[in-house]
N, C-alpha and C. Protein backbone atom coordinates (compact mmCIF):
# COMPACT_ATOMS: atom_id res chain seq x y z
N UNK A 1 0.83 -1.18 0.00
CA UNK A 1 0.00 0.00 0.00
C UNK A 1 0.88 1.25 0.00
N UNK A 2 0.31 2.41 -1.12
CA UNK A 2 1.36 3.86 -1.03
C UNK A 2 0.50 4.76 -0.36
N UNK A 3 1.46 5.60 0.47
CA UNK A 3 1.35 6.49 1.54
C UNK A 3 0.97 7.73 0.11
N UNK A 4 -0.11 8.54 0.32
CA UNK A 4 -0.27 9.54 -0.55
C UNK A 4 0.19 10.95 0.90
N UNK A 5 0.29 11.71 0.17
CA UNK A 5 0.68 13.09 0.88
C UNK A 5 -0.97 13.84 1.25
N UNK A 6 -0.62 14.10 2.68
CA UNK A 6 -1.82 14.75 3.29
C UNK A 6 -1.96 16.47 3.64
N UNK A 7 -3.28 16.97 3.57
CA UNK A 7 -3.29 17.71 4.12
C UNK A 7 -2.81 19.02 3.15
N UNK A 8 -2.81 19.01 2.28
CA UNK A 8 -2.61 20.06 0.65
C UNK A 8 -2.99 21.23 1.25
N UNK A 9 -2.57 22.52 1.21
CA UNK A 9 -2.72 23.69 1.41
C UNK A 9 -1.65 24.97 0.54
N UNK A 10 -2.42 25.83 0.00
CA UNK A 10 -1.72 26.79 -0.91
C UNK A 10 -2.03 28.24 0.51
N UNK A 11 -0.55 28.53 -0.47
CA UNK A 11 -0.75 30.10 0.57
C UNK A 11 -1.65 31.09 0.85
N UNK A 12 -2.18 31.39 1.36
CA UNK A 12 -2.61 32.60 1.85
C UNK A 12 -2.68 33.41 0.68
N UNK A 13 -1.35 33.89 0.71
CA UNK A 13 -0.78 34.63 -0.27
C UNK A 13 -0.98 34.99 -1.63
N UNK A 14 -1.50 33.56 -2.47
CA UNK A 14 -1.38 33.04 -3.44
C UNK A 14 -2.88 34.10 -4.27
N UNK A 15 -2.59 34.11 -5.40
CA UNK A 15 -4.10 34.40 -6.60
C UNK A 15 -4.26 32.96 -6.84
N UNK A 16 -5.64 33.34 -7.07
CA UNK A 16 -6.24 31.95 -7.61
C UNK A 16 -6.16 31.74 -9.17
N UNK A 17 -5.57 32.47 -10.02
CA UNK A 17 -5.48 32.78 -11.66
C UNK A 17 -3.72 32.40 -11.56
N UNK A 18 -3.24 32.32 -10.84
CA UNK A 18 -1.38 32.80 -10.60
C UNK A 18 -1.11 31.00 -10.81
N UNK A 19 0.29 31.35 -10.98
CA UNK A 19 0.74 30.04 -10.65
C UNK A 19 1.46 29.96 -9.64
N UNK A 20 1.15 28.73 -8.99
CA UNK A 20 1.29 28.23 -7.05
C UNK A 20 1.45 27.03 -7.24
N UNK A 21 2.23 26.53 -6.09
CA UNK A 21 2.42 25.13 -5.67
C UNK A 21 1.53 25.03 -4.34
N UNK A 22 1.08 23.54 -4.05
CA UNK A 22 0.42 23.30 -2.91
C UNK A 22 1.66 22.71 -2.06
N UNK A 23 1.62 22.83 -1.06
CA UNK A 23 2.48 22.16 0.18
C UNK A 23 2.01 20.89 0.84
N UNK A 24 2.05 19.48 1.04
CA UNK A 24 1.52 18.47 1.58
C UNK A 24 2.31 17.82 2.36
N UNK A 25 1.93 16.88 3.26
CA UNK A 25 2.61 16.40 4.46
C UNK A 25 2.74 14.86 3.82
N UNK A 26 3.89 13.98 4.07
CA UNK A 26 3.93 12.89 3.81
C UNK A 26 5.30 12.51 4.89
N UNK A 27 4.60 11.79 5.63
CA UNK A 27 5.46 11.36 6.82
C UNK A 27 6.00 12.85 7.75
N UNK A 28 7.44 12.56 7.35
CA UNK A 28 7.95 13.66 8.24
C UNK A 28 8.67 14.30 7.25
N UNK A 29 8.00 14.26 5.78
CA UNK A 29 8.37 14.94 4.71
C UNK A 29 7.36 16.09 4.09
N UNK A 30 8.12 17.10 3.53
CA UNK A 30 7.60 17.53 2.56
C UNK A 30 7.18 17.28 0.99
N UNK A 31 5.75 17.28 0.81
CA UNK A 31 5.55 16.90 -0.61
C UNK A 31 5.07 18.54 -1.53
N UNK A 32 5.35 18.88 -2.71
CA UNK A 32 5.20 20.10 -3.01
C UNK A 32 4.74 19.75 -4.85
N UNK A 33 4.08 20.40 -5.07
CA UNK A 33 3.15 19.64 -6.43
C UNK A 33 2.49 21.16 -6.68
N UNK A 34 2.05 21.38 -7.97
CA UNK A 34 1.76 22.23 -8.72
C UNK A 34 0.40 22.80 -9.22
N UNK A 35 -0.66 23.71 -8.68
CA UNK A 35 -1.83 23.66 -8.78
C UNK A 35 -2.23 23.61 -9.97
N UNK A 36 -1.95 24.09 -10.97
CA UNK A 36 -2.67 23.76 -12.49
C UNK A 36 -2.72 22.25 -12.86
N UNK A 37 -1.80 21.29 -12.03
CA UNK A 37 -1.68 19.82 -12.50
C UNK A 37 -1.13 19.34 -11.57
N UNK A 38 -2.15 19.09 -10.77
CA UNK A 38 -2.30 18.59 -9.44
C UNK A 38 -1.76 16.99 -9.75
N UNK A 39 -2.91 16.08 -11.00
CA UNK A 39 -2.28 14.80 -11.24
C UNK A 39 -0.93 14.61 -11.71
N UNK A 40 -0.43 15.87 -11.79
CA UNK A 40 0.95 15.18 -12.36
C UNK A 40 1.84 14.72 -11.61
N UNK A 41 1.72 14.73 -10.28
CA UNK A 41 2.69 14.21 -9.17
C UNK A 41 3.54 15.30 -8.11
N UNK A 42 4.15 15.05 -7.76
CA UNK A 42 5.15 16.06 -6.67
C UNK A 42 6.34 15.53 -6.54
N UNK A 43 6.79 16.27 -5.48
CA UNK A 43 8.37 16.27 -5.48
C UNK A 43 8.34 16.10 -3.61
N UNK A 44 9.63 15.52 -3.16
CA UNK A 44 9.69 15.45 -1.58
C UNK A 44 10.59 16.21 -1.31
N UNK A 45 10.48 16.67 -0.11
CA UNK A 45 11.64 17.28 0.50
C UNK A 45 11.65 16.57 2.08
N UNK A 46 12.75 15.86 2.73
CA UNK A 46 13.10 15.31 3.67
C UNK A 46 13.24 16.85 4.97
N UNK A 47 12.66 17.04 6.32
CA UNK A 47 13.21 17.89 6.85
C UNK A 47 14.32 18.91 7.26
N UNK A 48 15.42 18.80 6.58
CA UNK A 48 16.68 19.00 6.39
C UNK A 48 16.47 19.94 5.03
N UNK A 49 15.78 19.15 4.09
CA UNK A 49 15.92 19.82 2.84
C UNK A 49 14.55 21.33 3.01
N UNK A 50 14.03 20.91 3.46
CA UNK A 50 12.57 21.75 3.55
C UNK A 50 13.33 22.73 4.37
N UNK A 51 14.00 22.90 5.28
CA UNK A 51 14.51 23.93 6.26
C UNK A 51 15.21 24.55 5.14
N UNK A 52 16.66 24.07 4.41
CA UNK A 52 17.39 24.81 4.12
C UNK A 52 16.34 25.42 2.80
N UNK A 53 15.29 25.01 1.83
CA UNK A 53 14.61 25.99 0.71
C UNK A 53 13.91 26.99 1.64
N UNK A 54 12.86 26.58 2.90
CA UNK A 54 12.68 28.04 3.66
C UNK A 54 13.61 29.21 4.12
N UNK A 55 14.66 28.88 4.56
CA UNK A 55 15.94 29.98 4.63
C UNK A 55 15.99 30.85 3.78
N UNK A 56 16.17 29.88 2.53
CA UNK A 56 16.86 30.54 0.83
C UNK A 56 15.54 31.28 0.54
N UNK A 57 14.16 30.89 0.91
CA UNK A 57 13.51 32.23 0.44
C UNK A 57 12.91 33.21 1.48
N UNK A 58 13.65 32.95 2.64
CA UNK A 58 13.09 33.77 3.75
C UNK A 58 14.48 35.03 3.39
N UNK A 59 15.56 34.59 3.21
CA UNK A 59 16.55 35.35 2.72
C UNK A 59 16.58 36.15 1.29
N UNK A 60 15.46 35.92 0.31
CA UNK A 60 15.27 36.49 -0.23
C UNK A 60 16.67 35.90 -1.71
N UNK A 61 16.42 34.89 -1.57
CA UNK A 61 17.11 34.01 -2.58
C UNK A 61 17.23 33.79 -3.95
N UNK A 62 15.72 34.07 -4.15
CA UNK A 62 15.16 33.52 -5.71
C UNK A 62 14.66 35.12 -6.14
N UNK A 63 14.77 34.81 -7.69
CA UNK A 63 14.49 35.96 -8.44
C UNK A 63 12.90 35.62 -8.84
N UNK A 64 12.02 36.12 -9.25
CA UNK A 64 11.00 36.20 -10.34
C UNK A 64 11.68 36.47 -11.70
């Protein structure tokens, strides 16, 4: 049996016309997947990894 990722939530932040990722819980991981194509799957991030991408954009990391 596969563990699906729980608990999907988009930001606050987010437009509903924009493009956003949803955030989901899977174990003691992060799962992160794409609202226009939700079926297409996601990506994990292990706790370690999820800390250091919040840093990089709490620091103001990434461009638009």
């Amino acid at each position: 049996m596969t563990t699906l990722p729980t608990n999907w939530r988009k930001s606050s932040r987010s437009n509903p016309n924009d493009s956003c990722v949803e955030v989901g819980r899977l174990g003691d991981s992060a799962a992160v997947r794409d609202t226009k194509d939700r079926e297409g799957g996601y990506f994990t991030a292990n706790p370690t990894q999820w800390a250091a991408f919040l840093d990089a954009v709490k620091a103001d990391r990434f461009t638009t």
